[in-house]
Protein backbone atom coordinates (compact mmCIF):
# COMPACT_ATOMS: atom_id res chain seq x y z
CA UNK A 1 0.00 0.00 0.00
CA UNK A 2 2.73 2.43 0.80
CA UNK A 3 4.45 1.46 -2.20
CA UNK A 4 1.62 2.28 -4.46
CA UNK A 5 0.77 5.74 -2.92
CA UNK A 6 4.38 6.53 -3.29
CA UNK A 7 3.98 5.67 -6.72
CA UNK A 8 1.13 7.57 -7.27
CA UNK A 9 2.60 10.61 -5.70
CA UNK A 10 5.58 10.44 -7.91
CA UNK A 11 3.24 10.17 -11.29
CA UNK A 12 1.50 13.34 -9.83
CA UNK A 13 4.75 15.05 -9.38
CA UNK A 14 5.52 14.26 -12.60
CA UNK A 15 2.39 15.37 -14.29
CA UNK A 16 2.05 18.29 -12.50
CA UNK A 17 5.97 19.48 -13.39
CA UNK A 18 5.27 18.68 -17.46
CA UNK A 19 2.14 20.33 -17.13
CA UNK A 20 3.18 23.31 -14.89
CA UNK A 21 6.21 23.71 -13.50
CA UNK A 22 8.53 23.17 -16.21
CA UNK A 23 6.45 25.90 -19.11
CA UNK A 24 6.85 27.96 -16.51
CA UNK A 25 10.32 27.49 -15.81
CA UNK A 26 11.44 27.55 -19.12
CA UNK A 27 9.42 30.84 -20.17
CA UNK A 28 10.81 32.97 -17.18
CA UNK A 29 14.55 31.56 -17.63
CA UNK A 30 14.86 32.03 -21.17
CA UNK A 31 11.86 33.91 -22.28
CA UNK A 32 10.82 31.10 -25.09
CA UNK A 33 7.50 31.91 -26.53
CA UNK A 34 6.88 35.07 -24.40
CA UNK A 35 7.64 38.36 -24.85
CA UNK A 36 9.50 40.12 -21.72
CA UNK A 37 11.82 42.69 -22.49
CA UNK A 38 12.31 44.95 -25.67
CA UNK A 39 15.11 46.69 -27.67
CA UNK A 40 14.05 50.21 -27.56
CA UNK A 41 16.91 52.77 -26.02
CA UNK A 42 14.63 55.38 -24.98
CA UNK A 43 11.12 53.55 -24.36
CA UNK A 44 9.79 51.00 -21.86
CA UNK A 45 6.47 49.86 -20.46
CA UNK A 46 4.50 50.01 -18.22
CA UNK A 47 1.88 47.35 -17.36
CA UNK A 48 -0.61 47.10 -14.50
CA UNK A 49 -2.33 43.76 -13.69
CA UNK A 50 -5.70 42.65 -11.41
CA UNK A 51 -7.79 46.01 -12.41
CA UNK A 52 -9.53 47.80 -13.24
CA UNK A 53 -10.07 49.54 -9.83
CA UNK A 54 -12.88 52.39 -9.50
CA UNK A 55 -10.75 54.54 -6.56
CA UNK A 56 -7.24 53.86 -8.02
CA UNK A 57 -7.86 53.22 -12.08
CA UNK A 58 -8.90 56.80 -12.82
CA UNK A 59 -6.07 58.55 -10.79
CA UNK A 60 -3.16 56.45 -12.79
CA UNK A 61 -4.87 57.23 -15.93
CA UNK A 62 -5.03 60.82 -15.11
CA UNK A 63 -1.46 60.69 -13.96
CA UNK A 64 -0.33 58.63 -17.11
CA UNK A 65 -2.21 61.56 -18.69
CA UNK A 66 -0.13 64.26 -17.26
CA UNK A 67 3.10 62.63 -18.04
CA UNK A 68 2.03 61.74 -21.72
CA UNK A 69 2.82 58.19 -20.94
CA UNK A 70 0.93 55.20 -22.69
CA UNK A 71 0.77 51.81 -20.31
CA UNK A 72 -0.89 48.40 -20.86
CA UNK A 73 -4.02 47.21 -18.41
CA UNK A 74 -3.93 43.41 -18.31
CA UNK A 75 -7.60 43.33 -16.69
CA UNK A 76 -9.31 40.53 -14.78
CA UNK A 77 -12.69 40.03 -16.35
CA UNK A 78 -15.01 40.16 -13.42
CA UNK A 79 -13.79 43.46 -12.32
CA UNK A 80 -13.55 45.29 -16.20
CA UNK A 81 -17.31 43.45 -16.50
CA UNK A 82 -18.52 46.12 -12.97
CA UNK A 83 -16.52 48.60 -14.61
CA UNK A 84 -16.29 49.39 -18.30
CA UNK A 85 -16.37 52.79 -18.20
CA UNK A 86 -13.10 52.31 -17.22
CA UNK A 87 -12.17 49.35 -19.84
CA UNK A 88 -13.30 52.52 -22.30
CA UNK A 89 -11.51 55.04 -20.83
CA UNK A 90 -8.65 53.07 -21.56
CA UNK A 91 -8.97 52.32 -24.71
CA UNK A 92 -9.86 56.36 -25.51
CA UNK A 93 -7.05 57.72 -23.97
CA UNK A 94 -4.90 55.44 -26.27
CA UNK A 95 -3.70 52.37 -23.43
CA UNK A 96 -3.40 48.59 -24.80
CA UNK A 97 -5.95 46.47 -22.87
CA UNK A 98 -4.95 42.96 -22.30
CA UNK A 99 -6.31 39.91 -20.76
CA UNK A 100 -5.62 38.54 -17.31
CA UNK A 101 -8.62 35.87 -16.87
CA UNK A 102 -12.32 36.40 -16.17
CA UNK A 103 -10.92 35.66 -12.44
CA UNK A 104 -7.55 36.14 -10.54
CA UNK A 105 -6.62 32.08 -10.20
CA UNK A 106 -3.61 30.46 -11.57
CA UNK A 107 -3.94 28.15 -14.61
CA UNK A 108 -1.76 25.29 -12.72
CA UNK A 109 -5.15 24.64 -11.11
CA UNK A 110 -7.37 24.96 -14.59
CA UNK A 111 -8.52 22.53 -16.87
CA UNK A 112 -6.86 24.17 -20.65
CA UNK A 113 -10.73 24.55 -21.21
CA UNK A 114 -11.42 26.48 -18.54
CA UNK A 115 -8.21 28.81 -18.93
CA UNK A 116 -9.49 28.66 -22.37
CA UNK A 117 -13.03 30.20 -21.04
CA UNK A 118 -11.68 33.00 -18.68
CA UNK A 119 -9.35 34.05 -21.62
CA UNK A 120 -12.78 34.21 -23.94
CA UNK A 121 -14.79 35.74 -21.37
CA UNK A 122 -12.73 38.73 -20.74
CA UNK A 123 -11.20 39.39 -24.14
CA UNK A 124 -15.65 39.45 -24.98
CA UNK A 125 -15.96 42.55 -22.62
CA UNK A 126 -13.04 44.07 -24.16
CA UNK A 127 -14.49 43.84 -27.23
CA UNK A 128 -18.11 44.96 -26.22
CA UNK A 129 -16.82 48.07 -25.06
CA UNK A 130 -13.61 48.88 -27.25
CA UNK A 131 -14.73 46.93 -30.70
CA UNK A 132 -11.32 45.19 -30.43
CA UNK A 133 -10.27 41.92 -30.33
CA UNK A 134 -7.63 41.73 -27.64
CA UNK A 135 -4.63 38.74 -28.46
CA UNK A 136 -2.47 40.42 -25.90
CA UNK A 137 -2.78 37.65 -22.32
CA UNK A 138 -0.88 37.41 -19.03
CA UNK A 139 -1.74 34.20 -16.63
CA UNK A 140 -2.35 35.87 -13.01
CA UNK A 141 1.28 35.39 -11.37
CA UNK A 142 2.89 35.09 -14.85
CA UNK A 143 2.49 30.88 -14.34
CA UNK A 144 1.54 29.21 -17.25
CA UNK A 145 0.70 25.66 -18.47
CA UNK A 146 1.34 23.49 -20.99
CA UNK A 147 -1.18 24.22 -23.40
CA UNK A 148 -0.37 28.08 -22.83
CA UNK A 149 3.05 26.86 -23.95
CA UNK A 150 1.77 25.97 -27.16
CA UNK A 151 -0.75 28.05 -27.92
CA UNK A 152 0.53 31.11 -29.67
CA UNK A 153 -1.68 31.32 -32.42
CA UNK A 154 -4.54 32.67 -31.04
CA UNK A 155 -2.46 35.12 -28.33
CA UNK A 156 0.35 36.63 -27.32
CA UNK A 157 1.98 35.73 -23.92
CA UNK A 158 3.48 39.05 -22.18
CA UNK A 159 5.70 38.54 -19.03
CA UNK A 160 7.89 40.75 -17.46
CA UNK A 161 11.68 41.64 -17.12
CA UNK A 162 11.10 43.56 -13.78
CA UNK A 163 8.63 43.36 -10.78
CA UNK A 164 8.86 45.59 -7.07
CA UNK A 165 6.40 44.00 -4.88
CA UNK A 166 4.37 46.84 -5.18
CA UNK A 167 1.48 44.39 -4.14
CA UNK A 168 2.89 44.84 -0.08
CA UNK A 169 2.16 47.88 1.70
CA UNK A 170 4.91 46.97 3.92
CA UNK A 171 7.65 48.01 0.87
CA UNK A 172 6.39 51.73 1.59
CA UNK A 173 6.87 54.31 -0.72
CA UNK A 174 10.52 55.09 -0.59
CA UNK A 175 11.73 51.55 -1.03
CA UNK A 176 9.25 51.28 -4.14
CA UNK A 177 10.48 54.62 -5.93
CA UNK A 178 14.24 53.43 -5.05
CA UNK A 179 13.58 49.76 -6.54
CA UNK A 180 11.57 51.19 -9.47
CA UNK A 181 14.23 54.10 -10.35
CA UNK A 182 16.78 51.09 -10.15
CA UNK A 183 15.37 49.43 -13.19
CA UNK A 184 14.29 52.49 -15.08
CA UNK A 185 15.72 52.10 -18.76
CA UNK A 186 14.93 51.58 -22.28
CA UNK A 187 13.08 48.09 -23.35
CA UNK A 188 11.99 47.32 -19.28
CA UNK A 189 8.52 45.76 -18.84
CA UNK A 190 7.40 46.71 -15.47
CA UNK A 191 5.41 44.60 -13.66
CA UNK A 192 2.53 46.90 -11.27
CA UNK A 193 -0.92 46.51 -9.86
CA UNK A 194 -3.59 49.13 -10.13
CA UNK A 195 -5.62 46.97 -8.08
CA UNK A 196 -5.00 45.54 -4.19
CA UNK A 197 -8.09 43.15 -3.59
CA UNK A 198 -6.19 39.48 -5.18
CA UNK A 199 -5.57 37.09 -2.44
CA UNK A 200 -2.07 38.43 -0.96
CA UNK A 201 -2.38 41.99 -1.93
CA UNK A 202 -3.10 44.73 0.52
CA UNK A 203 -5.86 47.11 -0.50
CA UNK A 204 -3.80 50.41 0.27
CA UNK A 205 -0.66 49.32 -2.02
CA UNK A 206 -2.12 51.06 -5.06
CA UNK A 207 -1.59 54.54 -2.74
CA UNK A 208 1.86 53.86 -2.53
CA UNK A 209 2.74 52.72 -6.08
CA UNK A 210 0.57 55.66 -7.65
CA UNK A 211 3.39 58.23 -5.46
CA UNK A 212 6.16 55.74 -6.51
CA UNK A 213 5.17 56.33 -10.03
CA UNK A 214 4.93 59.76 -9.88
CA UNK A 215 8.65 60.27 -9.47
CA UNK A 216 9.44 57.29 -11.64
CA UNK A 217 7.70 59.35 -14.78
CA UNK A 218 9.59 62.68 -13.98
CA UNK A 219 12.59 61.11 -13.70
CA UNK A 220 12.27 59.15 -17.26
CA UNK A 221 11.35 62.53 -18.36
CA UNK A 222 14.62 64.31 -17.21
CA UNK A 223 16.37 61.53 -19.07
CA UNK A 224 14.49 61.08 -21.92
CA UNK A 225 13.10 58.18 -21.79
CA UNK A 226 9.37 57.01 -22.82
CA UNK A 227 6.53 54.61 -21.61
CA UNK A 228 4.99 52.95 -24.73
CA UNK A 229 2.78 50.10 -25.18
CA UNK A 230 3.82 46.49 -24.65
CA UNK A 231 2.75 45.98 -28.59
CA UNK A 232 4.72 49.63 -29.23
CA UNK A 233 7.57 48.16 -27.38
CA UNK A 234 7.42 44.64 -29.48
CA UNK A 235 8.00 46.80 -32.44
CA UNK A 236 5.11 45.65 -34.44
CA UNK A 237 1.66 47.41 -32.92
CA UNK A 238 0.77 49.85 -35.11
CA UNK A 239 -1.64 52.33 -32.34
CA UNK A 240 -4.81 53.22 -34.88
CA UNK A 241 -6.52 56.90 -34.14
CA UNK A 242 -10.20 57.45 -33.15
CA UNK A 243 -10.88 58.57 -36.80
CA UNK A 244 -9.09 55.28 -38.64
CA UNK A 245 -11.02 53.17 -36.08
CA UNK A 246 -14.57 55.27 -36.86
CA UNK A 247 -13.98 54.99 -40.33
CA UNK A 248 -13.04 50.72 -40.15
CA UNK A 249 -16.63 50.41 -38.08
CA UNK A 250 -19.04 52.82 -40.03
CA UNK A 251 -21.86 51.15 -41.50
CA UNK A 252 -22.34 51.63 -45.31
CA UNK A 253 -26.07 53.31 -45.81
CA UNK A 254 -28.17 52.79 -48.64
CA UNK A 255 -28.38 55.29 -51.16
CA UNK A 256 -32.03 56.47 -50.25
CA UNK A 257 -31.53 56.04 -46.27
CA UNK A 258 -28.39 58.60 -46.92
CA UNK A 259 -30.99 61.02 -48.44
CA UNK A 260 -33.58 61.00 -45.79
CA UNK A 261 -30.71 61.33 -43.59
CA UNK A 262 -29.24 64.47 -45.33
CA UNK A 263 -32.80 65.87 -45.24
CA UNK A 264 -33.24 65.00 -41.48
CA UNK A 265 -30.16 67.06 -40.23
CA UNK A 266 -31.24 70.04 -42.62
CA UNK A 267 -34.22 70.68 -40.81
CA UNK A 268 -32.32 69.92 -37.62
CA UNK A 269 -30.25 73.21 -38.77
CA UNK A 270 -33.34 75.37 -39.65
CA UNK A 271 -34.92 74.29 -36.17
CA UNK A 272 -31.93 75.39 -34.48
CA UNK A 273 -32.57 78.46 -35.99
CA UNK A 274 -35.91 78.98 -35.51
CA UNK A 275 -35.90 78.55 -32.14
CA UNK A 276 -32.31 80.13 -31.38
CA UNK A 277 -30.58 76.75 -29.68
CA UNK A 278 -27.81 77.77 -28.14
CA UNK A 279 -24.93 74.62 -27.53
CA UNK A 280 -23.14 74.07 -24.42
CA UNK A 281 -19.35 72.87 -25.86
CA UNK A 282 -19.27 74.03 -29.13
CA UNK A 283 -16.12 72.59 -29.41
CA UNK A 284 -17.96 69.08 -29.58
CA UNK A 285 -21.63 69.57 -30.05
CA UNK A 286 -24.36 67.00 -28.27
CA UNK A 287 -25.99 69.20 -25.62
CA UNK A 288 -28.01 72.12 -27.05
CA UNK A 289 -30.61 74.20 -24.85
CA UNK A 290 -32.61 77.41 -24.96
CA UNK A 291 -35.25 79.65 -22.72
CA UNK A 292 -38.93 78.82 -22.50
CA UNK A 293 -41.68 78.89 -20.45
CA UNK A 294 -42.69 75.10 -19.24
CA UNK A 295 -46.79 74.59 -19.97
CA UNK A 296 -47.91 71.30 -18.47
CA UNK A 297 -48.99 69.00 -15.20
CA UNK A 298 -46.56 69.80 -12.60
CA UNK A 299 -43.73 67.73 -12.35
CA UNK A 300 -41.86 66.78 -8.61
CA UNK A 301 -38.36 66.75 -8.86
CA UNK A 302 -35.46 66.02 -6.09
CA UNK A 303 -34.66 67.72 -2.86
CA UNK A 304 -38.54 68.88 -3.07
CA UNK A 305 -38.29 71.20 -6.00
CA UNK A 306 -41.29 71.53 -7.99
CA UNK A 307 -41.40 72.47 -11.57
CA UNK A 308 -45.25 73.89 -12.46
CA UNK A 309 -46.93 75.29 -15.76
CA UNK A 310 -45.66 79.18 -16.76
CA UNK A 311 -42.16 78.64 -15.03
CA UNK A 312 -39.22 79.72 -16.88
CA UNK A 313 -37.19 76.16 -17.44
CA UNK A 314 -34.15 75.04 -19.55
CA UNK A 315 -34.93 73.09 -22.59
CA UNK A 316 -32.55 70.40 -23.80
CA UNK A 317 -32.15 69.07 -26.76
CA UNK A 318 -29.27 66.08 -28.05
CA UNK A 319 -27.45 67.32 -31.79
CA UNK A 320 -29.10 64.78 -33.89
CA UNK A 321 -26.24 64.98 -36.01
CA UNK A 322 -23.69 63.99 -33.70
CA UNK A 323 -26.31 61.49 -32.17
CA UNK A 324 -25.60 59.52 -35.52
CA UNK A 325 -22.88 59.48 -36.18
CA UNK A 326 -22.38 58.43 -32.45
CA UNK A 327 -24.77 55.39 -33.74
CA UNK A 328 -22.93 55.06 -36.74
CA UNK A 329 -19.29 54.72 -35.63
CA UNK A 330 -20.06 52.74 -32.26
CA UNK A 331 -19.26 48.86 -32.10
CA UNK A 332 -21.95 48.22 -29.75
CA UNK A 333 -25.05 49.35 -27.67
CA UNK A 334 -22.66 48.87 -24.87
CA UNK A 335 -19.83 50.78 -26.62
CA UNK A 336 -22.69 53.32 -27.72
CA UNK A 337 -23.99 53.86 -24.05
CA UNK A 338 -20.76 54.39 -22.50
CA UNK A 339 -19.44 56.67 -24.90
CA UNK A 340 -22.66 58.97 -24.74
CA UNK A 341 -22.58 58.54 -21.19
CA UNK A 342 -19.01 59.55 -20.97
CA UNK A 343 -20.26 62.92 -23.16
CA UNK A 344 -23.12 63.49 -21.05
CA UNK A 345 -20.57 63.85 -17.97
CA UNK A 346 -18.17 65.92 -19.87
CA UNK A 347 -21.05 68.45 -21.03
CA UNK A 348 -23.29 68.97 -17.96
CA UNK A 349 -20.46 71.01 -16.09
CA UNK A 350 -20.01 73.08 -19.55
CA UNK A 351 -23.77 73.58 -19.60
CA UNK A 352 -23.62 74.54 -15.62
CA UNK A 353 -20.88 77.29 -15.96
CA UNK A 354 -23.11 78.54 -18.79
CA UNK A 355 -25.98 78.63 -17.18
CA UNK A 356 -24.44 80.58 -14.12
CA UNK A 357 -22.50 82.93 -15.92
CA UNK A 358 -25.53 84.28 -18.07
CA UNK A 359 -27.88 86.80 -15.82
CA UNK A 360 -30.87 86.02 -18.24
CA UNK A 361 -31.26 82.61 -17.46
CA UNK A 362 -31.25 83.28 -13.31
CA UNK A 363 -34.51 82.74 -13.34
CA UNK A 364 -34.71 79.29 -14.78
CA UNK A 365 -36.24 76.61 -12.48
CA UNK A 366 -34.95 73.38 -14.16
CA UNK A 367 -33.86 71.60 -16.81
CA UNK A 368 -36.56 70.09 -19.06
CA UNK A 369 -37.03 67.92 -22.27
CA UNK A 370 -39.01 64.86 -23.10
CA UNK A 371 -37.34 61.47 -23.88
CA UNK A 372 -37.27 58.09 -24.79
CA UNK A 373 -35.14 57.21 -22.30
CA UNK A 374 -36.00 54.42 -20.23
CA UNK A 375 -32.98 54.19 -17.58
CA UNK A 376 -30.47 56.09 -16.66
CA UNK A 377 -31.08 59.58 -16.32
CA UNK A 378 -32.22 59.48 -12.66
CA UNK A 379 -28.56 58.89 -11.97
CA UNK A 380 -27.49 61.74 -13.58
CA UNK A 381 -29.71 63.94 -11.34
CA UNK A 382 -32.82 64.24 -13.45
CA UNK A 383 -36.32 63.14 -12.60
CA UNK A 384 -38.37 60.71 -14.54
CA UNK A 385 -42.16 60.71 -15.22
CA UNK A 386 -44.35 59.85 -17.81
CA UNK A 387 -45.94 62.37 -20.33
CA UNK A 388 -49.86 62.96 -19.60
CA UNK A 389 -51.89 61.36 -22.69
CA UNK A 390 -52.91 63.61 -24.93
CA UNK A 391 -52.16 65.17 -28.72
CA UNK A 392 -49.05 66.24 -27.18
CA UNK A 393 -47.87 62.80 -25.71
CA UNK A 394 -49.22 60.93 -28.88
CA UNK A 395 -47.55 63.84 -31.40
CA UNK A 396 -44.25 63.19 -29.75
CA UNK A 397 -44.59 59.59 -29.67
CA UNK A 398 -44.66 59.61 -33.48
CA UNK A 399 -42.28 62.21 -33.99
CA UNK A 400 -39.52 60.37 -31.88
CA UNK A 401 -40.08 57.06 -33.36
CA UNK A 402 -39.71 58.50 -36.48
CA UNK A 403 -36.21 60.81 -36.07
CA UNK A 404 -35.46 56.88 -34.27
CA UNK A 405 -35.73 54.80 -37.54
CA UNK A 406 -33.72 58.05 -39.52
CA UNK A 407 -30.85 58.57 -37.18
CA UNK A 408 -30.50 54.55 -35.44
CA UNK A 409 -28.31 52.79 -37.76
CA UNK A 410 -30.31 49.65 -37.74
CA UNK A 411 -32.88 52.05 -38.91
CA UNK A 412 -36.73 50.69 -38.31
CA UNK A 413 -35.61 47.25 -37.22
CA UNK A 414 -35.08 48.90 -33.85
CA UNK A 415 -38.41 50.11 -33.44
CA UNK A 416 -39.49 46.49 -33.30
CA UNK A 417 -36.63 45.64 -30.27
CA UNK A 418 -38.21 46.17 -27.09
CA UNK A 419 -40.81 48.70 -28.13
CA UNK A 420 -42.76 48.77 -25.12
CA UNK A 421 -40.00 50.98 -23.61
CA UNK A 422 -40.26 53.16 -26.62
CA UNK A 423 -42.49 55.85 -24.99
CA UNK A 424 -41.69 59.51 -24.34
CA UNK A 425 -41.35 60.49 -20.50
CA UNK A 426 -40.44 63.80 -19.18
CA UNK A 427 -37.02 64.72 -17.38
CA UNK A 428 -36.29 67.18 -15.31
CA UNK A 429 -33.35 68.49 -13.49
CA UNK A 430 -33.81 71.62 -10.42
CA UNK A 431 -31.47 74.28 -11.46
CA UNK A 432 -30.20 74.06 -7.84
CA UNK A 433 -29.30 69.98 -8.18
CA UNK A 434 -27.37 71.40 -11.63
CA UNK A 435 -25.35 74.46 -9.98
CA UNK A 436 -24.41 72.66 -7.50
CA UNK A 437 -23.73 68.75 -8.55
CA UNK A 438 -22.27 69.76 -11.93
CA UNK A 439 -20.35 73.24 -11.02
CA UNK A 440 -17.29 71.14 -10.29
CA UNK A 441 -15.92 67.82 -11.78
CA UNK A 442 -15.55 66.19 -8.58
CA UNK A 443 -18.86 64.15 -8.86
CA UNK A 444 -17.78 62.93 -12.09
CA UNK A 445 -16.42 58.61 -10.61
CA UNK A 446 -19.33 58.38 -8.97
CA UNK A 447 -21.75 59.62 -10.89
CA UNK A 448 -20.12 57.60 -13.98
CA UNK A 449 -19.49 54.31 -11.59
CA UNK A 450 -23.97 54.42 -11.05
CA UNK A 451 -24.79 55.66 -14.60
CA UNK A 452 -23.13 52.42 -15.75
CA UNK A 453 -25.05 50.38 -13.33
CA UNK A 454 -27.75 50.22 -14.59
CA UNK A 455 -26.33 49.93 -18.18
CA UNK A 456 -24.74 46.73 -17.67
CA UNK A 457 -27.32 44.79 -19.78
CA UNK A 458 -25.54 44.49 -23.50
CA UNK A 459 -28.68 45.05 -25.13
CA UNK A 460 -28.80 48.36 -23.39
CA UNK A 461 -30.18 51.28 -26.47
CA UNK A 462 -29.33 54.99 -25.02
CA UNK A 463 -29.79 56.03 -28.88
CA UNK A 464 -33.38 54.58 -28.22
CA UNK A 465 -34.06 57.60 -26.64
CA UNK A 466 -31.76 60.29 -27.04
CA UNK A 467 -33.48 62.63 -28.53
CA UNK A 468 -34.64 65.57 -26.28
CA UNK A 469 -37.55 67.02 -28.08
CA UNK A 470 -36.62 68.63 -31.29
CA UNK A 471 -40.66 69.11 -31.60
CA UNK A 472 -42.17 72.63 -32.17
CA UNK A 473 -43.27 73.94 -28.70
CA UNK A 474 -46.70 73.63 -27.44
């Protein structure tokens, strides 16, 4: 009997090392079938692993921003799935997104079909949001099995040539910077974490490595050096602009549908006139608004604020213009709702400082406009409730259905999707809940972080109901 277990103790040892321990051993050692180090002089990478992270994500973008560094996020699934805002803020601001599996478990303890799986699962979300196909993979803890080994086809296997323990709190910040200085120099692949929550991480290290990295970047600066890309640093990723991307994903229209849609957007530009629109970022046009005096049932909005018939509101409207090509260009309904939603957030503050800054609109009450929008705009600040029947109600029902089937790309095959939630409501925002929410940016995480809550459904239409009543007043 004791002969026999120590036999079968001796097969597992062996079919655990060829199926484990020796890939492993032979990628780290001499780098066979991985990429871990580059040739560059003057450029190195940065890559972060286990996010994204919704406190610690958006303050290393914004410092990658500042430094006009480019990194690569290798992202664990279940965390970019709770936060793609931040998988397409990524992509946006230029960063390569790779895959790290759906969760943070090594692969020695994975069937190849489930490591197969995780890798799917994430690299799906990636595409969702960003429209591409990620082939860029790192197994949690950089260990790998044998049919990792030998499957390069399909991905690319990035390593690392240099790692600080910035997982441990107890390294501190000094001993990071000092360690991370020490390896700063053309062709590195640093090994970080933008996220402390994997099993042996502390949940304050990100603090530390965020400071760490702060001197790191001015110091590459003084001596000229870069952070690139891992597929930059390989010397074959070609980085593709917003525009080459837009133009790769734009749906070809038919020759008639291009007509009605040329028509459509000139009477969006005589309305605009008509009613003197004025636009709150000209510099990217979605959010347009004038003057009026509300008439209709009165309408109970947060913090007690009531909006009643003959009070001076805000009207909103979306540029129908940009709204399609928004539909038009997008790889997705999620990639469309996150990128309108990511608009939305940038404009209301622009719209705010207009507001305040011009005496003849003091005496607005709210915001106003009726929508098609089913969810969502509650977390923005705005109140929900449905239009009274009426001519009015069924006028703009038709009308918005209609600009729907011009300016949606699938045209009026969306109006039979879900077309019980095709039904104009009325939003309003207190001029109070705008001044004061939207006067400064620092609402903008949180406010993004519940938007996309309750977008996480992929079937998820904001385009459904953007419009905000380009329809003759009453």
């Amino acid at each position: 009997m004791t002969s026999l277990l120590h036999s079968l103790l001796m097969w597992a040892l062996y079919i655990s090392s060829f199926y484990a321990f020796i890939p492993s051993l032979i990628s780290r050692l001499f780098g066979f079938r991985v990429f871990r180090r580059g040739k560059s002089e003057t450029e190195f990478a940065l890559t972060f692993d286990d996010g994204p992270d919704p406190v610690y994500t958006p303050r290393l973008l914004q410092l990658l921003r500042q430094y006009d560094a480019k990194a690569t996020f290798f992202v664990v699934g279940e965390h970019a799935a709770h936060h793609r805002d931040l998988i397409q803020r990524m992509h946006e601001e230029g960063h390569l997104i790779g895959i790290h599996n759906y969760i943070h478990k090594t692969n020695w303890l994975m069937r190849p079909r489930t490591v197969r799986k995780q890798i799917q699962q994430t690299g799906q979300i990636i595409y969702e949001v960003t429209g591409v196909k990620s082939c860029y993979y790192r197994p949690p803890w950089g260990i790998m099995n044998l049919f990792d080994f030998f499957s390069k086809k399909d991905r690319k296997i990035i390593l690392w040539s240099s790692m600080f323990e910035d997982w441990k709190s107890r390294v501190g910040v000094q001993k990071l910077t000092e360690r991370m200085l020490k390896e700063l120099r053309g062709g590195e692949v640093m090994l970080l974490h933008d996220r402390g929550t994997t099993l042996g991480a502390d949940a304050q290290a990100p603090e530390h490595m965020l400071e760490a990295l702060k001197v790191v970047l001015q110091e590459a600066d003084r001596r000229g050096l870069h952070s690139v890309r891992v597929d930059t640093l390989m010397g074959g990723g070609i980085i593709m602009s917003e525009s080459q991307e837009n133009n790769q994903s734009q749906v070809q229209l038919s020759f008639w549908k291009r007509g009605i849609v040329a028509l459509w957007l000139l009477w969006e530009n005589v309305f605009h006139w008509m009613y003197h629109l004025r636009t709150a970022s000209p510099e990217d046009p979605l959010l347009h608004y004038r003057p009026r005096v509300y008439h209709g049932a009165m309408v109970e909005m947060t913090n007690g604020h009531v909006m009643q018939n003959g009070d001076q509101v805000i009207e909103l409207h979306f540029d129908n213009k940009k709204l399609f090509e928004l539909g038009m260009t997008s790889r997705s309904s999620m990639h469309l709702a996150i990128r309108m939603i990511r608009a939305i957030e940038q404009q209301l503050p622009d719209l705010a400082r207009q507001i305040a800054s011009d005496p003849k609109l003091s005496s607005a009450k709210a915001l106003y406009g009726v929508s098609m929008i089913n969810r969502g705009p509650e977390k923005f600040g705005f109140t929900v409730r449905d239009l009274p029947p009426g001519p009015f109600s069924a006028a703009s029902k038709i009308y918005l259905k209609l600009l729907l089937s011009v300016i949606h790309p699938a045209g009026t095959k969306r109006l039979k999707q879900r077309s019980e939630q095709l039904v104009p409501k009325v939003i309003a925002m207190s001029m109070e809940h705008l001044l004061q929410h939207y006067g400064t940016r620092s609402f903008a995480a949180a406010t993004i972080e519940q938007v996309h809550t309750t977008l996480k459904e992929p079937q998820q239409d904001l385009l459904s109901g953007a419009e905000l009543r380009n329809v003759p007043p009453m």
